[in-house]
PDB file of N, CA and C in Angstrom:
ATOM      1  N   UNK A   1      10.834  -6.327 -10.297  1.00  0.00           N
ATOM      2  CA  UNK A   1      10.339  -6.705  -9.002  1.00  0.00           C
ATOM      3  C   UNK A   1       9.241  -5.751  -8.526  1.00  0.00           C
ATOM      4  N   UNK A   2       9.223  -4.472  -8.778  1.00  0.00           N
ATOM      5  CA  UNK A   2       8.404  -3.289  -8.202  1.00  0.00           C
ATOM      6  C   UNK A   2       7.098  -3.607  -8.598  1.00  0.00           C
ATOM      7  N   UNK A   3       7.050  -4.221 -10.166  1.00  0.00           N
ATOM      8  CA  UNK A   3       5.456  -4.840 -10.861  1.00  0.00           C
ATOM      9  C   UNK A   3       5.206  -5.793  -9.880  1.00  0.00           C
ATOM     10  N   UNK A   4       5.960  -7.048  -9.756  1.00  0.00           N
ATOM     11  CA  UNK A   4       5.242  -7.643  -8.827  1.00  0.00           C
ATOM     12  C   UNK A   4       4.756  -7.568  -7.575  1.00  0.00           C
ATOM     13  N   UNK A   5       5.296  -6.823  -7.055  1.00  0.00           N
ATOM     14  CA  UNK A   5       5.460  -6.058  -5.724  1.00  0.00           C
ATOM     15  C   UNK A   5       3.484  -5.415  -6.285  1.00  0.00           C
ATOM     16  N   UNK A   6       3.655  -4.644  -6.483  1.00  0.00           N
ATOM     17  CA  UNK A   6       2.537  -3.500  -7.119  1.00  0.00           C
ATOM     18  C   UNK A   6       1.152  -4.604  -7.372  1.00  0.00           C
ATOM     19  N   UNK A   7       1.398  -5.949  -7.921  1.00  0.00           N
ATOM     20  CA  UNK A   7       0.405  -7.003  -8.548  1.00  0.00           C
ATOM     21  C   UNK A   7      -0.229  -7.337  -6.753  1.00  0.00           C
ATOM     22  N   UNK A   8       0.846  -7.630  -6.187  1.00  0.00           N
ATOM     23  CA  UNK A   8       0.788  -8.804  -4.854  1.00  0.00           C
ATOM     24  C   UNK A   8      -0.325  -7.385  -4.181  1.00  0.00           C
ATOM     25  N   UNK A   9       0.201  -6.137  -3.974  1.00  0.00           N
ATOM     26  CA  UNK A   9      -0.730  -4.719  -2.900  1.00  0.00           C
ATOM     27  C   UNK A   9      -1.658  -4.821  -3.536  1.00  0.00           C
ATOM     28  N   UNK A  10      -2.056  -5.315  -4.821  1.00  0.00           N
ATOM     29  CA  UNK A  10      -3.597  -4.850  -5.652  1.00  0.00           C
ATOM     30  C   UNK A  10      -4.257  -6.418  -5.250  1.00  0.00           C
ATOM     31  N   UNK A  11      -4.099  -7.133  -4.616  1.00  0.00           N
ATOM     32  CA  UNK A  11      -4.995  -7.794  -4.192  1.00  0.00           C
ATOM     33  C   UNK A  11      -5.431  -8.186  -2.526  1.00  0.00           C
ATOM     34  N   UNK A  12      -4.873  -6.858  -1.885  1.00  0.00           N
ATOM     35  CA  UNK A  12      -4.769  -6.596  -0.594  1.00  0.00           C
ATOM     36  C   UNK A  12      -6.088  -5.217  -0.611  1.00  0.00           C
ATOM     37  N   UNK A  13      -7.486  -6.136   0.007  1.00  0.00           N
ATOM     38  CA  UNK A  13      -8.743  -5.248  -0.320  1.00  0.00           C
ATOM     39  C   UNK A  13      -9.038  -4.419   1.146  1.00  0.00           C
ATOM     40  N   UNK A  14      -9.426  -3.174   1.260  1.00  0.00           N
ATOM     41  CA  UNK A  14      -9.469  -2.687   2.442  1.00  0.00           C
ATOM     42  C   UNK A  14     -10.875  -3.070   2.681  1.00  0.00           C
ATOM     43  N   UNK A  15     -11.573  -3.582   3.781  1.00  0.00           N
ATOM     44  CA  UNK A  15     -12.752  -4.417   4.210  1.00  0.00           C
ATOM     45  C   UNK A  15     -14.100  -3.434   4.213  1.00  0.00           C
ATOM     46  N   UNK A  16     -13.483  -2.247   4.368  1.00  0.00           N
ATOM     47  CA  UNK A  16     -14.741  -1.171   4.725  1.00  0.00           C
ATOM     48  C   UNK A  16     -15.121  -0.942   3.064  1.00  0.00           C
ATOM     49  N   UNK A  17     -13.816  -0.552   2.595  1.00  0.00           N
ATOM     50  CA  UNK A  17     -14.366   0.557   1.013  1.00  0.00           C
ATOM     51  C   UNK A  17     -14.437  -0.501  -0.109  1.00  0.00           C
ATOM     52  N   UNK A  18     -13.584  -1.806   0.029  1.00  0.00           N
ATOM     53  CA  UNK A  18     -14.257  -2.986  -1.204  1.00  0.00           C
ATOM     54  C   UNK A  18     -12.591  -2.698  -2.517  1.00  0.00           C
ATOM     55  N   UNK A  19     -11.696  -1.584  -1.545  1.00  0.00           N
ATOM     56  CA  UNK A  19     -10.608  -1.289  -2.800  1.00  0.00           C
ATOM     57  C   UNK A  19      -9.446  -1.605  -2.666  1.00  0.00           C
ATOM     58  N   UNK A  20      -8.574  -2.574  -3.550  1.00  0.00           N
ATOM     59  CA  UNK A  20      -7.407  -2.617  -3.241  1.00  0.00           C
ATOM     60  C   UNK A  20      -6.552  -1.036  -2.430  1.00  0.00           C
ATOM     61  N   UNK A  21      -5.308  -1.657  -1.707  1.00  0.00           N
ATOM     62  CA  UNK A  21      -4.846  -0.867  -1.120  1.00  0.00           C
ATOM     63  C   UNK A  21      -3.902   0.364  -1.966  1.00  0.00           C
ATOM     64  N   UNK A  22      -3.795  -0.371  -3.015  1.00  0.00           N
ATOM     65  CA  UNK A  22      -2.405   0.430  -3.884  1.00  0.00           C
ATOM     66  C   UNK A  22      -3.466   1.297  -4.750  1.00  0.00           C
ATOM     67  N   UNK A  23      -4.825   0.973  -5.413  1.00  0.00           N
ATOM     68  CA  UNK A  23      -5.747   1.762  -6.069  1.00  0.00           C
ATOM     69  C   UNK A  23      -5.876   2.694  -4.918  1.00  0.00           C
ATOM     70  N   UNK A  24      -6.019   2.431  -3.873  1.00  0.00           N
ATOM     71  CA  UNK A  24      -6.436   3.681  -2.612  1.00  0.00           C
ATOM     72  C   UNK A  24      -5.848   4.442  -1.976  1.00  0.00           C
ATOM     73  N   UNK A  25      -4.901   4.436  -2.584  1.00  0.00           N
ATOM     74  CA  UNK A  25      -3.655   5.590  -2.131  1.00  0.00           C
ATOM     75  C   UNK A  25      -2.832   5.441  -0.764  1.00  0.00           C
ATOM     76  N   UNK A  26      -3.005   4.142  -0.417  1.00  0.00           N
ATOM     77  CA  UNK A  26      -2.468   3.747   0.999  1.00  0.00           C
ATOM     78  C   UNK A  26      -0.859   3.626   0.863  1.00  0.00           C
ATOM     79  N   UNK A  27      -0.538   3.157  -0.398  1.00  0.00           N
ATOM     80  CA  UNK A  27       0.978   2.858   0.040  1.00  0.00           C
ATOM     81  C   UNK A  27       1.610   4.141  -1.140  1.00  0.00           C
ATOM     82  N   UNK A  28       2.154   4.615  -0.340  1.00  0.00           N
ATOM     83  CA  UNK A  28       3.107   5.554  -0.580  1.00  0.00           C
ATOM     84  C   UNK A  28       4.359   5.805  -1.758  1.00  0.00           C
ATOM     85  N   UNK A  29       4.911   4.755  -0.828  1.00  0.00           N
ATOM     86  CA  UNK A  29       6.150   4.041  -1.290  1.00  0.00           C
ATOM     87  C   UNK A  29       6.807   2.859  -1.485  1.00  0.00           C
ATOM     88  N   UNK A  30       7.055   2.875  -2.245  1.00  0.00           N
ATOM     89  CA  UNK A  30       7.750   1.227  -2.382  1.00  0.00           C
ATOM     90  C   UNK A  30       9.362   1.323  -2.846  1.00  0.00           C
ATOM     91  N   UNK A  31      10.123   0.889  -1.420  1.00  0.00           N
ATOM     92  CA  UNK A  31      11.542   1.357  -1.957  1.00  0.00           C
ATOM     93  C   UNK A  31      12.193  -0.083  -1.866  1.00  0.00           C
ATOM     94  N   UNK A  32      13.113  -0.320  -2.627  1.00  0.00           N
ATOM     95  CA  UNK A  32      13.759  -1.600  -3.201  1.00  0.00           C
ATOM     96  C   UNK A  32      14.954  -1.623  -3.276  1.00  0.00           C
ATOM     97  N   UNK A  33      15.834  -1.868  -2.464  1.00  0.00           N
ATOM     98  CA  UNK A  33      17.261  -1.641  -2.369  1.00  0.00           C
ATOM     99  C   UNK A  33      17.661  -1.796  -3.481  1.00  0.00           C
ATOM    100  N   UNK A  34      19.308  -1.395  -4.155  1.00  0.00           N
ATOM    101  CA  UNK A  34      20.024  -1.329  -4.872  1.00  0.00           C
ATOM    102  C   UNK A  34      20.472  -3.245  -4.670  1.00  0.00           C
ATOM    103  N   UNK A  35      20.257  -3.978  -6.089  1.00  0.00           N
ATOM    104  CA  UNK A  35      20.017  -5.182  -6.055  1.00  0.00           C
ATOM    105  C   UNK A  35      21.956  -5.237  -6.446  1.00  0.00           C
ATOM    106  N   UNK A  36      22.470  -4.262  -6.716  1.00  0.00           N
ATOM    107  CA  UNK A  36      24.193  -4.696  -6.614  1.00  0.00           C
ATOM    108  C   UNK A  36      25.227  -4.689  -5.285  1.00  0.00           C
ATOM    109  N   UNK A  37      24.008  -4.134  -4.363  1.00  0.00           N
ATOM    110  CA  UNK A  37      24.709  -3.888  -3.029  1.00  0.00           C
ATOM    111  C   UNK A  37      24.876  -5.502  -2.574  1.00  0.00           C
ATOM    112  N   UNK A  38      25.619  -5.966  -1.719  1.00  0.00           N
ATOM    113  CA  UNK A  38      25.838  -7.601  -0.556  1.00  0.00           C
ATOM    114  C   UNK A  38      25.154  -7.095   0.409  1.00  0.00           C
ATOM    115  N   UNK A  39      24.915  -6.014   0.800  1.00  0.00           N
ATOM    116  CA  UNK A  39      23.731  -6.493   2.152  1.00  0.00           C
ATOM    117  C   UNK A  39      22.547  -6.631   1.680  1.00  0.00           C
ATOM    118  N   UNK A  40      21.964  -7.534   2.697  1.00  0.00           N
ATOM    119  CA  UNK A  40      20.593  -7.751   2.500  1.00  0.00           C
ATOM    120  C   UNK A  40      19.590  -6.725   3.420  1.00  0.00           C
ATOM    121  N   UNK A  41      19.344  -5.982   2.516  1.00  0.00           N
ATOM    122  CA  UNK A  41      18.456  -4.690   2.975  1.00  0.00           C
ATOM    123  C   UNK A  41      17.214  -5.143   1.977  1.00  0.00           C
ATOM    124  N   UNK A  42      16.245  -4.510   3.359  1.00  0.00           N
ATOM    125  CA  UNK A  42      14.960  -5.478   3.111  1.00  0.00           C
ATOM    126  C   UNK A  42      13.914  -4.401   2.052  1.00  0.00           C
ATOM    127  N   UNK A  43      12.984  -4.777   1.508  1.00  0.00           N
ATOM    128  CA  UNK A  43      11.987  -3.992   0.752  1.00  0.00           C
ATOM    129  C   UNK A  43      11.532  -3.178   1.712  1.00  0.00           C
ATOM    130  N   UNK A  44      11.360  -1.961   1.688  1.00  0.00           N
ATOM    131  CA  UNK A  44      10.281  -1.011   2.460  1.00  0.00           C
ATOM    132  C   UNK A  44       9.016  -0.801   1.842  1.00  0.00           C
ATOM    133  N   UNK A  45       8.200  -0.495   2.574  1.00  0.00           N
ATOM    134  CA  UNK A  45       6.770  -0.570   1.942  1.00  0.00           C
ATOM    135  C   UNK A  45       6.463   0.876   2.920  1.00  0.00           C
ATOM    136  N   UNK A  46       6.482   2.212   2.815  1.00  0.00           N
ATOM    137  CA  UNK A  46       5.819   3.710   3.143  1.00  0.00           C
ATOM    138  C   UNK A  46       4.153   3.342   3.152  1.00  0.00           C
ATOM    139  N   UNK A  47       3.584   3.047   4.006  1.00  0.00           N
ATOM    140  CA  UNK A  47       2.299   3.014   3.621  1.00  0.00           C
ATOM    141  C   UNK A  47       1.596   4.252   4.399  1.00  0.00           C
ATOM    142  N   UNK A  48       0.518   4.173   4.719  1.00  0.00           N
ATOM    143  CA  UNK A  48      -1.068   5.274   5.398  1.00  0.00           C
ATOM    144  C   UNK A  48      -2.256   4.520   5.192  1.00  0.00           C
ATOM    145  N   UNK A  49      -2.820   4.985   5.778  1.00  0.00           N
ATOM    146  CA  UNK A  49      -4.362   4.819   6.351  1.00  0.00           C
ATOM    147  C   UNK A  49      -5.327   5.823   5.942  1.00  0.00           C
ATOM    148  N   UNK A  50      -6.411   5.606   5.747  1.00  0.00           N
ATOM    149  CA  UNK A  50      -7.698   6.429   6.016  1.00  0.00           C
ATOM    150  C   UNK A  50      -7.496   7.393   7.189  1.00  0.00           C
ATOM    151  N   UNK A  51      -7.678   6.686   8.000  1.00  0.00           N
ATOM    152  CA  UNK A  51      -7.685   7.650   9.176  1.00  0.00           C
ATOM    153  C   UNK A  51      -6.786   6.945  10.168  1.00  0.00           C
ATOM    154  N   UNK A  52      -6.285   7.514  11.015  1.00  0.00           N
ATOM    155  CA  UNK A  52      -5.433   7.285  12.528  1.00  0.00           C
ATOM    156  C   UNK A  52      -5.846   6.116  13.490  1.00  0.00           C
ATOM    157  N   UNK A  53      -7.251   6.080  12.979  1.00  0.00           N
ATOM    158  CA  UNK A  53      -7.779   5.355  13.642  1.00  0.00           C
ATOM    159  C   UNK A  53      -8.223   3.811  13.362  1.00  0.00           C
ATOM    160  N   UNK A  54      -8.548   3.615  12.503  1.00  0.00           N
ATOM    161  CA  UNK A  54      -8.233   2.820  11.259  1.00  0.00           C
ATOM    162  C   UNK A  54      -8.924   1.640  11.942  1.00  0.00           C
ATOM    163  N   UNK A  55      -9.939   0.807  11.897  1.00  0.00           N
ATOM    164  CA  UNK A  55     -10.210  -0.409  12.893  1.00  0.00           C
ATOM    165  C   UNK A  55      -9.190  -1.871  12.571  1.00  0.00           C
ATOM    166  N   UNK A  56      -8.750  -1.990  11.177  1.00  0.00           N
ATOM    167  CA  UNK A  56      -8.364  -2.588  10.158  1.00  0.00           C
ATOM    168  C   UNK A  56      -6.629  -2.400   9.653  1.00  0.00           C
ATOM    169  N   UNK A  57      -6.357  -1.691  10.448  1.00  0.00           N
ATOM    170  CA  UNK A  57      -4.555  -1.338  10.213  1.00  0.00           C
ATOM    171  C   UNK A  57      -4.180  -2.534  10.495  1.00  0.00           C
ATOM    172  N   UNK A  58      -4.119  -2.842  11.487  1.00  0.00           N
ATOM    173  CA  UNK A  58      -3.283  -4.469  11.905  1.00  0.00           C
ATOM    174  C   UNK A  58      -3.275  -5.659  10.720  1.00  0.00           C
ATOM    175  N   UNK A  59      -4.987  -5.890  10.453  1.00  0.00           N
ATOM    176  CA  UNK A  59      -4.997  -6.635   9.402  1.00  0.00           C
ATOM    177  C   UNK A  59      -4.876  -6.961   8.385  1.00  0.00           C
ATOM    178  N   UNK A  60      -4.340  -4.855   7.527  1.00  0.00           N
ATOM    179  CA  UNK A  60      -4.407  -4.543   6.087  1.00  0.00           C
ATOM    180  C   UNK A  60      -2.378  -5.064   6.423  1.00  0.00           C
ATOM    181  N   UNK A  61      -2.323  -4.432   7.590  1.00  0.00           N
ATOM    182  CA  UNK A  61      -0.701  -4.429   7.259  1.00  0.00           C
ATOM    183  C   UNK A  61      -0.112  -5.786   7.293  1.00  0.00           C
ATOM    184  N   UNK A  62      -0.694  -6.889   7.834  1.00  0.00           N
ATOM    185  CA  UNK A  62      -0.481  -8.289   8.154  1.00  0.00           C
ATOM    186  C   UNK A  62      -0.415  -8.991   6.543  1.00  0.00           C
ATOM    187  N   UNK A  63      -1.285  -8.618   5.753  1.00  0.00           N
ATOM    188  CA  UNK A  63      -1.887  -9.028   4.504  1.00  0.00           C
ATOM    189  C   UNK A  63      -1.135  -8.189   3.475  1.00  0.00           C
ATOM    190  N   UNK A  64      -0.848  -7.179   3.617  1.00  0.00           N
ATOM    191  CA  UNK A  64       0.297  -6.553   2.633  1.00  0.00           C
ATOM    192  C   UNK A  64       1.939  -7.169   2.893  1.00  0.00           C
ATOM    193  N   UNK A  65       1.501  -7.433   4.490  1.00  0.00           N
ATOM    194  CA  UNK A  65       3.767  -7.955   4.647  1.00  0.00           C
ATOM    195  C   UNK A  65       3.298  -9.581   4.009  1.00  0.00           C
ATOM    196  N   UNK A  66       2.682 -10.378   3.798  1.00  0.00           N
ATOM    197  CA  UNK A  66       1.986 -11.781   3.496  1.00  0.00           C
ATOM    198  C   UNK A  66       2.425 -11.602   1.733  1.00  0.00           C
ATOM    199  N   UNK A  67       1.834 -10.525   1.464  1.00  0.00           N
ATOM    200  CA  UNK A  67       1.772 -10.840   0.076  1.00  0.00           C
ATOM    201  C   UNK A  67       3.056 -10.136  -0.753  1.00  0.00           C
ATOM    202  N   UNK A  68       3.323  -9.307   0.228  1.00  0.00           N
ATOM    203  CA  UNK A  68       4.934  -8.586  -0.401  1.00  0.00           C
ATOM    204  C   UNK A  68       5.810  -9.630  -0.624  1.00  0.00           C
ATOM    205  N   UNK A  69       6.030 -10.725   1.020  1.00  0.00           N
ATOM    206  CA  UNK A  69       6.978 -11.512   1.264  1.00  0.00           C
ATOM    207  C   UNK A  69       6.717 -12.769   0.306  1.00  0.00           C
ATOM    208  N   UNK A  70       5.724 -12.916  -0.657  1.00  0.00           N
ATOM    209  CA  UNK A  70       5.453 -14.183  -1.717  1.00  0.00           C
ATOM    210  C   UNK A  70       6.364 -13.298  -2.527  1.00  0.00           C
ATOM    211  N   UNK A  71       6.998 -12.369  -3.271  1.00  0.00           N
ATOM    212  CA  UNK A  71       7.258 -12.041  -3.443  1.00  0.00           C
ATOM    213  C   UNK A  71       8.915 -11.248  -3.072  1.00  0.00           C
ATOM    214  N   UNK A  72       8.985 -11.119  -2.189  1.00  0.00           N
ATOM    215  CA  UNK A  72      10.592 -10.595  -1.520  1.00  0.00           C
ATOM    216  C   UNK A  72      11.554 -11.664  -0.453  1.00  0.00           C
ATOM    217  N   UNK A  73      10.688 -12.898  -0.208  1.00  0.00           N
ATOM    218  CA  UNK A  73      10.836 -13.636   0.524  1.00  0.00           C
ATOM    219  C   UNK A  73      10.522 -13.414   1.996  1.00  0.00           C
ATOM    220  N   UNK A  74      10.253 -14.490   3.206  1.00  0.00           N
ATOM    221  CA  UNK A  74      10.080 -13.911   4.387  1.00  0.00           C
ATOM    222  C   UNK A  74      11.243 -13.308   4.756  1.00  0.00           C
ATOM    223  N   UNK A  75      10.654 -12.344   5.798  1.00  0.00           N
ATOM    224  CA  UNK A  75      11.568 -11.084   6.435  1.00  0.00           C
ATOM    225  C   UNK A  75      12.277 -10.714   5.307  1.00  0.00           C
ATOM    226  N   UNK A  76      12.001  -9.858   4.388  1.00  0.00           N
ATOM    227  CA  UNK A  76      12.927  -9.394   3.446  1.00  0.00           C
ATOM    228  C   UNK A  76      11.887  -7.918   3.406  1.00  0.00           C
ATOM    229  N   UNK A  77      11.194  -7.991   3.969  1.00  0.00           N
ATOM    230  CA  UNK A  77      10.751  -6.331   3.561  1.00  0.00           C
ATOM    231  C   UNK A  77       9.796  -6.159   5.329  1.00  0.00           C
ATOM    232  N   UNK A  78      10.061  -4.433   5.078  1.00  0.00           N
ATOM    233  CA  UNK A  78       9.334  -4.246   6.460  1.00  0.00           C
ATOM    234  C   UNK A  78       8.452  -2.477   5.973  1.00  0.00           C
ATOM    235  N   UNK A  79       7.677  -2.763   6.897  1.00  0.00           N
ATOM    236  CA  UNK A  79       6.276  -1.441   6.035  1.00  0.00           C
ATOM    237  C   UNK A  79       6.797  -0.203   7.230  1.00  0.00           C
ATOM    238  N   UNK A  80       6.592   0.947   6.958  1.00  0.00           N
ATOM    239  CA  UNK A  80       7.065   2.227   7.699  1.00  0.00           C
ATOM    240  C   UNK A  80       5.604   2.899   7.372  1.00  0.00           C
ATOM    241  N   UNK A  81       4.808   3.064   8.774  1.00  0.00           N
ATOM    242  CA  UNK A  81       3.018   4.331   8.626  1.00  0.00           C
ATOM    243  C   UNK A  81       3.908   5.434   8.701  1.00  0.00           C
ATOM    244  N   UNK A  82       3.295   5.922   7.936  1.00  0.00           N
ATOM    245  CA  UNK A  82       3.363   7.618   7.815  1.00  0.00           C
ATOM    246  C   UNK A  82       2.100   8.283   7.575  1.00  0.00           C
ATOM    247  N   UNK A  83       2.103   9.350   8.381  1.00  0.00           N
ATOM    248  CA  UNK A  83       1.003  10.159   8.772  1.00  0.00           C
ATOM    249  C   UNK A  83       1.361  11.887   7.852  1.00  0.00           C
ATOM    250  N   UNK A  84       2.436  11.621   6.870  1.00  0.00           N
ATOM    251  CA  UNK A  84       2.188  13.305   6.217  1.00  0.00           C
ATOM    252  C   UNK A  84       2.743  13.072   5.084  1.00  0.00           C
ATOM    253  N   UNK A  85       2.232  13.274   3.494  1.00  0.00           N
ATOM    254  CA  UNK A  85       0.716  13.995   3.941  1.00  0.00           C
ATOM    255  C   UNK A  85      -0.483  13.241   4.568  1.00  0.00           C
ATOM    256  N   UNK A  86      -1.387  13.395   5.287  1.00  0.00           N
ATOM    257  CA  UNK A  86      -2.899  12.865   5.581  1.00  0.00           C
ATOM    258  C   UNK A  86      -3.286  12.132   4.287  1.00  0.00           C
ATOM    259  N   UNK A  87      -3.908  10.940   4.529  1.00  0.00           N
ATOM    260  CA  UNK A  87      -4.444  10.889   3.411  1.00  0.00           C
ATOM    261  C   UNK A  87      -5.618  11.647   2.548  1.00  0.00           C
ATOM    262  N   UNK A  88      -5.945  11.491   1.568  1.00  0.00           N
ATOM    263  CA  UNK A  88      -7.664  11.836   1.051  1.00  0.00           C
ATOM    264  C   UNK A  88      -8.083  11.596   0.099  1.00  0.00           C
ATOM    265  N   UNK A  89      -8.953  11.124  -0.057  1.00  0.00           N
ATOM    266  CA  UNK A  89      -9.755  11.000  -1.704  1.00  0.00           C
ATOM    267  C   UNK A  89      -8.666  11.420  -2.819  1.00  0.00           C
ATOM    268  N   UNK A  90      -7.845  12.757  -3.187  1.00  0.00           N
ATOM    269  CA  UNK A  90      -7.092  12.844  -4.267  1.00  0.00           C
ATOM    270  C   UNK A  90      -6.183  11.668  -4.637  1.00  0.00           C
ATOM    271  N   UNK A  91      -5.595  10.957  -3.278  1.00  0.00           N
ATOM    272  CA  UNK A  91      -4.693  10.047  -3.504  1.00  0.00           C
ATOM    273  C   UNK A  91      -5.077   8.518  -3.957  1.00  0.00           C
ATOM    274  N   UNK A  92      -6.450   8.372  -4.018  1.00  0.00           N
ATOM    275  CA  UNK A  92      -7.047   7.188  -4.873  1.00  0.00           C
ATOM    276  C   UNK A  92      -6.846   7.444  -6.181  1.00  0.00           C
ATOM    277  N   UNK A  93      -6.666   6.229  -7.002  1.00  0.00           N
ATOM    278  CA  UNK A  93      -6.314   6.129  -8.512  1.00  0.00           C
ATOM    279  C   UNK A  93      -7.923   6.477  -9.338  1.00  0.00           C
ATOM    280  N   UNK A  94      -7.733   6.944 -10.319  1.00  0.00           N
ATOM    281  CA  UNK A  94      -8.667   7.167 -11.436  1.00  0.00           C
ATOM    282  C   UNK A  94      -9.754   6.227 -11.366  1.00  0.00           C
ATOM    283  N   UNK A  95      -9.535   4.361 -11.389  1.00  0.00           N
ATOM    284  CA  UNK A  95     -10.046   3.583 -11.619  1.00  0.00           C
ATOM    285  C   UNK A  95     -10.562   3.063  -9.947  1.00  0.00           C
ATOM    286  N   UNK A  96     -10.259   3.371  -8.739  1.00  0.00           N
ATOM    287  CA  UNK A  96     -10.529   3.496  -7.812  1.00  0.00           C
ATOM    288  C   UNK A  96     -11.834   4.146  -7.608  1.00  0.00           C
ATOM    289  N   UNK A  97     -11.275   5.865  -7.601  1.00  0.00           N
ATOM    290  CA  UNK A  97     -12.719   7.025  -7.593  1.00  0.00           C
ATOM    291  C   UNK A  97     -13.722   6.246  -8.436  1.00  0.00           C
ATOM    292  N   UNK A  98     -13.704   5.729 -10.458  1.00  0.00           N
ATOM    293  CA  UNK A  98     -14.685   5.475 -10.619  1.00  0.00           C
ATOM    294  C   UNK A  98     -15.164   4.335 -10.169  1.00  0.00           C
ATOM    295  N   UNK A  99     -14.588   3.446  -9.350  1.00  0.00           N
ATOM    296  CA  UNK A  99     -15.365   1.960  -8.881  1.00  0.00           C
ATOM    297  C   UNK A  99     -16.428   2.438  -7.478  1.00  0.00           C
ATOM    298  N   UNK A 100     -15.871   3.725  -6.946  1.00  0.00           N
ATOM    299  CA  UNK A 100     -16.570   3.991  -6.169  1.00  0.00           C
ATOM    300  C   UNK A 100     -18.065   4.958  -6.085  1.00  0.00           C
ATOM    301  N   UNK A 101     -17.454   5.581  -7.683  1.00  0.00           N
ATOM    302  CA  UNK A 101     -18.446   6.568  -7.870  1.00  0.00           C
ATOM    303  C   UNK A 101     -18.467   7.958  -7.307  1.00  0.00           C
ATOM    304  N   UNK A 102     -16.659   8.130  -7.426  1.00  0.00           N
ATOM    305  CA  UNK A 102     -16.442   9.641  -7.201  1.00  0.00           C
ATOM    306  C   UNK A 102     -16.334  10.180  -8.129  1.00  0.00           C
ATOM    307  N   UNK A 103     -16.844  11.974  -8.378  1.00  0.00           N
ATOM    308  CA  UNK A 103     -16.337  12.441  -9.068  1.00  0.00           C
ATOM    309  C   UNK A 103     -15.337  13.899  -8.451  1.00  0.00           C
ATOM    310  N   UNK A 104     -14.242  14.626  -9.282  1.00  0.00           N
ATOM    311  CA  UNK A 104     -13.411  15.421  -8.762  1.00  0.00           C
ATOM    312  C   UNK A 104     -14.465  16.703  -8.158  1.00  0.00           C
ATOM    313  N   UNK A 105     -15.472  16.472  -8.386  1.00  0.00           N
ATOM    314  CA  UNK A 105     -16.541  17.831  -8.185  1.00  0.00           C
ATOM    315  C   UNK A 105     -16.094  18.210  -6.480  1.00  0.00           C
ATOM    316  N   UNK A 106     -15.676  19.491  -6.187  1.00  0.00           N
ATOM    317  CA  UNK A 106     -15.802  19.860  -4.993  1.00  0.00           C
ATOM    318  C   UNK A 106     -14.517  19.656  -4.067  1.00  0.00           C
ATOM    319  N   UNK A 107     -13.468  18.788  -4.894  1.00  0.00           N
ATOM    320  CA  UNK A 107     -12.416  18.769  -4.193  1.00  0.00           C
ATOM    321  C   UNK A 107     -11.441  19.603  -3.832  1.00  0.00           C
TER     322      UNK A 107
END
């Protein structure tokens, strides 16, 4: 389930930078209850932002619970922002930095 989970965030594009959210170091975590437990405890999704300020939070997070729930069913998962650590450039994937044309120089 976590692959698909992981497939559904990589086509959730942040509008400013052109990069999926899971290449960009936005989601954190992805926790998945124990599938032998009887309660129905929902997917968590740990995500972050660029910045605090974010113009685009509402809409990235609307479009990540959309595409989780093709996947976990509706209301079966709920997203938790977290603000520590901050995000930054280190936490983008390899194939991220090079789509953007970073290199580690200076970090």
């Amino acid at each position: 389930m976590k692959e698909q989970i992981i497939e559904k965030l990589k086509q959730v594009y942040d509008p400013e930078i052109s990069v999926n959210v899971y290449d960009l170091g936005l989601i954190r975590e992805i926790i998945i209850p124990n599938p032998e437990t009887r309660t129905p405890d929902p997917v968590i999704i740990k995500m972050t932002f660029t910045s605090p300020t974010c113009p685009f939070a509402d809409e990235l997070m609307q479009m990540v619970q959309m595409n989780v729930e093709q996947v976990v069913g509706k209301g079966n998962m709920r997203i938790e922002i977290v603000w520590d650590p901050p995000w930054s450039l280190k936490d983008m994937s390899a194939a991220a930095r090079i789509e953007l044309d970073l290199t580690d120089e200076g970090w």
